[in-house]
N, C-alpha and C. Protein backbone atom coordinates (compact mmCIF):
# COMPACT_ATOMS: atom_id res chain seq x y z
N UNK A 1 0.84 -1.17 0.00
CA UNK A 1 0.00 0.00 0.00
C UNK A 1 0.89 1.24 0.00
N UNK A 2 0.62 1.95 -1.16
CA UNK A 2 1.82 3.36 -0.99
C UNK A 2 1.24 4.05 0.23
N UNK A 3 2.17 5.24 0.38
CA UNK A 3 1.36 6.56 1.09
C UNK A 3 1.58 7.40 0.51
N UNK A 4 1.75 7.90 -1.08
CA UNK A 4 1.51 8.80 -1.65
C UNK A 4 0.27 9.85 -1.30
N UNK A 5 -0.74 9.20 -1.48
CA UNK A 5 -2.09 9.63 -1.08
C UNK A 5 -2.49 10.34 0.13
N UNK A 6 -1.99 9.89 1.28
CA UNK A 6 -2.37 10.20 2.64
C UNK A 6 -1.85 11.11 3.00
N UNK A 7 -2.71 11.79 3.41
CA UNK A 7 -2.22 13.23 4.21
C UNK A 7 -1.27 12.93 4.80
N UNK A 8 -0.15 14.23 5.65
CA UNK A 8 0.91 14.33 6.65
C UNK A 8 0.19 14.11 8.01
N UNK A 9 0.96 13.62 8.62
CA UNK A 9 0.52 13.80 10.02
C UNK A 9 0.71 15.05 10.68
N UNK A 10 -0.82 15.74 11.11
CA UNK A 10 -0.67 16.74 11.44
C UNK A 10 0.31 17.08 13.32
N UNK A 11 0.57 17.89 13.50
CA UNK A 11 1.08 18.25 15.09
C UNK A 11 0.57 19.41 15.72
N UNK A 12 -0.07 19.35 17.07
CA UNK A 12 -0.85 20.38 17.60
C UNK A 12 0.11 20.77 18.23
N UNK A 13 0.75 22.34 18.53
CA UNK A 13 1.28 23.06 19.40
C UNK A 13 0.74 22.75 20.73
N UNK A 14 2.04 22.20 21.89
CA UNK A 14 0.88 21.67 22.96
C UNK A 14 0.80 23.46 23.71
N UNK A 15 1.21 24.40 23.39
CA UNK A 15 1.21 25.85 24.25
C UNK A 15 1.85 26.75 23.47
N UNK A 16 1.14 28.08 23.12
CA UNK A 16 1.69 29.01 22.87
C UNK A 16 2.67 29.86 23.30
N UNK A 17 2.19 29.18 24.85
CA UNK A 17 2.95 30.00 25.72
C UNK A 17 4.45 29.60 25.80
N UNK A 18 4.10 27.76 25.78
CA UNK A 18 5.53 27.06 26.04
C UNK A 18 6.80 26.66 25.00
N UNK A 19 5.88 27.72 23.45
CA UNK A 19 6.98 28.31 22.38
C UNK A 19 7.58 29.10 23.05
N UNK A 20 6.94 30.36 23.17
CA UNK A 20 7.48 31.58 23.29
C UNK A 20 8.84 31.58 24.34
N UNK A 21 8.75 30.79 25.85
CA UNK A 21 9.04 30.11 26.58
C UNK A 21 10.74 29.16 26.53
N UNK A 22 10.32 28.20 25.17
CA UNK A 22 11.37 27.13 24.82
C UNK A 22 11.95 28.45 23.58
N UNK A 23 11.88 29.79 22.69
CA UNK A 23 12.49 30.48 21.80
C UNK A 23 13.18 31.55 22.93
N UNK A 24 12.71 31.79 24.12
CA UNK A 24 13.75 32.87 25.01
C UNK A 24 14.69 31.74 25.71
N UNK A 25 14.70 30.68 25.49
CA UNK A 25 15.73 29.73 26.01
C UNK A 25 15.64 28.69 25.07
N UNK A 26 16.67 28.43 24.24
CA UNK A 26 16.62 27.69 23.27
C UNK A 26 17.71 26.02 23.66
N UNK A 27 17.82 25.60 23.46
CA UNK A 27 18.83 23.94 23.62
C UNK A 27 20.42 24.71 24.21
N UNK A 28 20.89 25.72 23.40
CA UNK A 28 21.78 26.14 23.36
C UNK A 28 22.10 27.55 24.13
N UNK A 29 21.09 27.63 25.08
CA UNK A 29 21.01 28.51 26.10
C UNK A 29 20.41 30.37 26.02
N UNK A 30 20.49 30.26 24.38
CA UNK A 30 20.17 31.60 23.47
C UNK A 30 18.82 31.70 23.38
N UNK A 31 18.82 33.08 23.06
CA UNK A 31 16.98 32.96 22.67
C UNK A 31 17.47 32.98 21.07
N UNK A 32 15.77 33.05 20.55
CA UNK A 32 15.82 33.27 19.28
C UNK A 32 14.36 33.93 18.91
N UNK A 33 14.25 34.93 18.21
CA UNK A 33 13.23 35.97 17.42
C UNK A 33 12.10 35.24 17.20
N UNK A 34 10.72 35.13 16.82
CA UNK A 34 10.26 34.75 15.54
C UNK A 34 10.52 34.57 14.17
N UNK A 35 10.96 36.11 13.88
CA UNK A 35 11.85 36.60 12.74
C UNK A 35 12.47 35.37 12.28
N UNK A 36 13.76 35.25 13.28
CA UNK A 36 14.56 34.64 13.22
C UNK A 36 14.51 32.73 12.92
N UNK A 37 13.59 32.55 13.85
CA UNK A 37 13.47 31.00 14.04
C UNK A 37 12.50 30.66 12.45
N UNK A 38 11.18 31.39 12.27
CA UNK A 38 10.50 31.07 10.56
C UNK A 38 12.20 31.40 9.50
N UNK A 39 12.52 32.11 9.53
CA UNK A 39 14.04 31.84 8.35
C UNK A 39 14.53 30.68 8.63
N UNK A 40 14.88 30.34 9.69
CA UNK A 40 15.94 29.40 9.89
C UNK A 40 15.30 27.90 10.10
N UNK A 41 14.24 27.93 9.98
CA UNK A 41 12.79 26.40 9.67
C UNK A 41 12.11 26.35 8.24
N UNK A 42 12.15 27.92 7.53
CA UNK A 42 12.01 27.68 6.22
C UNK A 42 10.21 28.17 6.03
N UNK A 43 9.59 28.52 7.75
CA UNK A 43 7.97 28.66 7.55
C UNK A 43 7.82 29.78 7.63
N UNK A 44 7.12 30.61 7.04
CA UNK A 44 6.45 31.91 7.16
C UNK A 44 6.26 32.23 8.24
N UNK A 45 6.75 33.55 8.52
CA UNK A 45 6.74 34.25 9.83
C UNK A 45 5.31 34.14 10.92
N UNK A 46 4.28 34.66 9.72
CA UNK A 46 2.44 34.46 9.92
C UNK A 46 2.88 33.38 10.60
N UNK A 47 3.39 32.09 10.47
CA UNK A 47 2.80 30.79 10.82
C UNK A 47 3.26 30.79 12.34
N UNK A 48 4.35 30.89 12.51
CA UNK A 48 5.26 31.08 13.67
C UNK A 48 4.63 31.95 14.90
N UNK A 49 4.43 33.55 14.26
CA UNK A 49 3.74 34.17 15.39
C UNK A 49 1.98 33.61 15.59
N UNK A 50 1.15 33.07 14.81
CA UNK A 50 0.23 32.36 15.07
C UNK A 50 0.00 31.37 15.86
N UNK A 51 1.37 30.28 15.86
CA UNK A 51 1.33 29.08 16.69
C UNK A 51 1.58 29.83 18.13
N UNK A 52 2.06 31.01 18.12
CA UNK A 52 2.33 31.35 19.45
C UNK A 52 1.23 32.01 20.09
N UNK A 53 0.27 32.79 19.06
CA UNK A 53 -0.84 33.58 19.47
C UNK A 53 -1.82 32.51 20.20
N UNK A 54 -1.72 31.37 19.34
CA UNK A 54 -2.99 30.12 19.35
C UNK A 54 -4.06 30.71 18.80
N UNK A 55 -3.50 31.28 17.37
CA UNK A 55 -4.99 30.99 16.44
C UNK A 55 -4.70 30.29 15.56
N UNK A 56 -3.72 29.76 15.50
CA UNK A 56 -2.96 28.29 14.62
C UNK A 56 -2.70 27.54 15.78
N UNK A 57 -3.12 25.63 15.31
CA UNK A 57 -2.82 24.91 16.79
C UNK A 57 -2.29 24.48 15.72
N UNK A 58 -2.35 23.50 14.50
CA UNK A 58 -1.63 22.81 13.95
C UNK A 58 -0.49 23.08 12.88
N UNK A 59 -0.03 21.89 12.19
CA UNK A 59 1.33 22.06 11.68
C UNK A 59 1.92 20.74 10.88
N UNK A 60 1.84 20.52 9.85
CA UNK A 60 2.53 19.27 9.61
C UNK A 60 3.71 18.39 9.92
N UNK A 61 4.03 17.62 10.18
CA UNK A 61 4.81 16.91 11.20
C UNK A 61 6.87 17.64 10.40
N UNK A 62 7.02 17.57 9.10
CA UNK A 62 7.92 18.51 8.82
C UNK A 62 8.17 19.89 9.59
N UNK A 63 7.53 20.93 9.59
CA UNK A 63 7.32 21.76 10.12
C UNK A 63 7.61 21.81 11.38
N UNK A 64 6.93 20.85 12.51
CA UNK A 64 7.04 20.49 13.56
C UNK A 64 7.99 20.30 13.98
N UNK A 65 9.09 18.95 13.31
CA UNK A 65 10.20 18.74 13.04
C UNK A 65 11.14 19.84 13.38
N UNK A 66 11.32 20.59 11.84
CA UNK A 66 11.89 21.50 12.09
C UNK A 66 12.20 22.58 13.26
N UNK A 67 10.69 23.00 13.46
CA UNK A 67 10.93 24.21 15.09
C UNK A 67 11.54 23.52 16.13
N UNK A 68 11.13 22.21 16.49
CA UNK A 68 11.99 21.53 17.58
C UNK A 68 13.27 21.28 17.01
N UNK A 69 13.84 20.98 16.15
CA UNK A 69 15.22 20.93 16.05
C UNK A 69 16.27 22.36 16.34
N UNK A 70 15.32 23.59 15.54
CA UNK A 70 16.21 24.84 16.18
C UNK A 70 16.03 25.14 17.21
N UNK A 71 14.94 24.99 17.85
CA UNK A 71 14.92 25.25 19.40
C UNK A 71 15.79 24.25 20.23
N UNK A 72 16.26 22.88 19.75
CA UNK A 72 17.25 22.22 20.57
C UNK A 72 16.34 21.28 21.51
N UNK A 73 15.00 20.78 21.32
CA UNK A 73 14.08 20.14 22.03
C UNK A 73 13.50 18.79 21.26
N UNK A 74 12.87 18.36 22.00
CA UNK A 74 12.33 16.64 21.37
C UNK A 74 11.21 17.37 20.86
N UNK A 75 10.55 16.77 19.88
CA UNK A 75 8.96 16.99 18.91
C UNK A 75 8.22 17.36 20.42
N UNK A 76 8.38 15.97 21.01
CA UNK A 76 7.39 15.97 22.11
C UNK A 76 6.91 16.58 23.30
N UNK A 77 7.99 17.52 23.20
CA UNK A 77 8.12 18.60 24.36
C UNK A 77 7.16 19.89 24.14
N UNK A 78 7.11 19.85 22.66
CA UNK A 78 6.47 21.42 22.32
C UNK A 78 5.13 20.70 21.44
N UNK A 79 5.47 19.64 20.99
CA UNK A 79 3.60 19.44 19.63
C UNK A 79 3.05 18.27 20.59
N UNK A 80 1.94 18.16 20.08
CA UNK A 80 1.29 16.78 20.45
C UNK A 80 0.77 15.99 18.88
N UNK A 81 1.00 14.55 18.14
CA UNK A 81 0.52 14.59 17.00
C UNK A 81 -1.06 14.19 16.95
N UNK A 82 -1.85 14.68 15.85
CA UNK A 82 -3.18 14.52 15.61
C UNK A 82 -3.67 13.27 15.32
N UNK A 83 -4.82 12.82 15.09
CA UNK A 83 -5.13 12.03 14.99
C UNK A 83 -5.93 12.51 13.18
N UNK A 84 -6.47 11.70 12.70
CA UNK A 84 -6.89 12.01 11.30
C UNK A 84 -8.32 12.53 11.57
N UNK A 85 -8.47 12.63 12.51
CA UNK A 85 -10.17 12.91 13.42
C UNK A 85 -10.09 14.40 13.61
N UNK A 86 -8.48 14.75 13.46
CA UNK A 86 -7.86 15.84 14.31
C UNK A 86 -7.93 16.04 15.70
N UNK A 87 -8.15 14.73 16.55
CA UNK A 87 -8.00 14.57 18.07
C UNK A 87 -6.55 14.42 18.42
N UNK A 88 -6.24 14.78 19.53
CA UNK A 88 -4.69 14.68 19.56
C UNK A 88 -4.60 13.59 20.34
N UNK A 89 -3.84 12.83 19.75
CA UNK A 89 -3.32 11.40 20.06
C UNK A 89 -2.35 11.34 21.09
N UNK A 90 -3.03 10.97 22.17
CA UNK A 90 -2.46 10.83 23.87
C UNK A 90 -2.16 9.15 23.81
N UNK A 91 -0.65 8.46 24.08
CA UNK A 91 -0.77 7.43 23.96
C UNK A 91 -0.50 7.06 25.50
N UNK A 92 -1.11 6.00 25.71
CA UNK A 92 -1.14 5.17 26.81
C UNK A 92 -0.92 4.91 27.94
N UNK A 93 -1.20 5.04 29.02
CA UNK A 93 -0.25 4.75 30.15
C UNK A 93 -0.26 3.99 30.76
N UNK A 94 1.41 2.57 31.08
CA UNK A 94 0.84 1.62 31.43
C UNK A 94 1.76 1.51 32.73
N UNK A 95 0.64 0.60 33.26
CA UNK A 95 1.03 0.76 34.72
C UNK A 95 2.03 0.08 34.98
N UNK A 96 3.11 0.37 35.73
CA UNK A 96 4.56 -0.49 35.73
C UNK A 96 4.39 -0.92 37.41
């Protein structure tokens, strides 16, 4: 079965706040702009200050990708991924 066809997996910003947050302290101890971080991920500025406003929650998993890599963080720290329902997919917790 290809996956040509199938949408990206989308990624919900889990906080606007906890961008803004993880870009004044970045992996590497620096902040970094908006400005700055959409150039250096390749996304339109709009998109960037939106995910932070929260009138954009989502993001395709590229995208996603990207901001956590210049910020110096795991995917999982800053997105949560969607479900095709667009529910955000909380996986499991098992009891140890």
């Amino acid at each position: 079965m290809s996956n040509e066809n199938t949408s990206p997996t989308m990624y919900a910003v889990a906080s606007g706040d906890r961008l803004k947050v993880l870009m004044e302290r970045t992996g590497t101890g620096r902040s970094i702009s908006s400005r700055r971080l959409a150039e250096a991920t390749g996304i339109a500025h709009g998109t960037i200050g939106a995910l932070m406003a929260g009138t954009q929650r989502t993001i395709p998993e590229d995208k996603a990708k990207a901001i956590a890599s210049v910020l110096g963080v795991d995917l999982l720290v800053l997105f949560v991924p969607m479900e095709r329902a667009g529910r955000a997919c909380i996986p499991l917790q098992v009891a140890v």
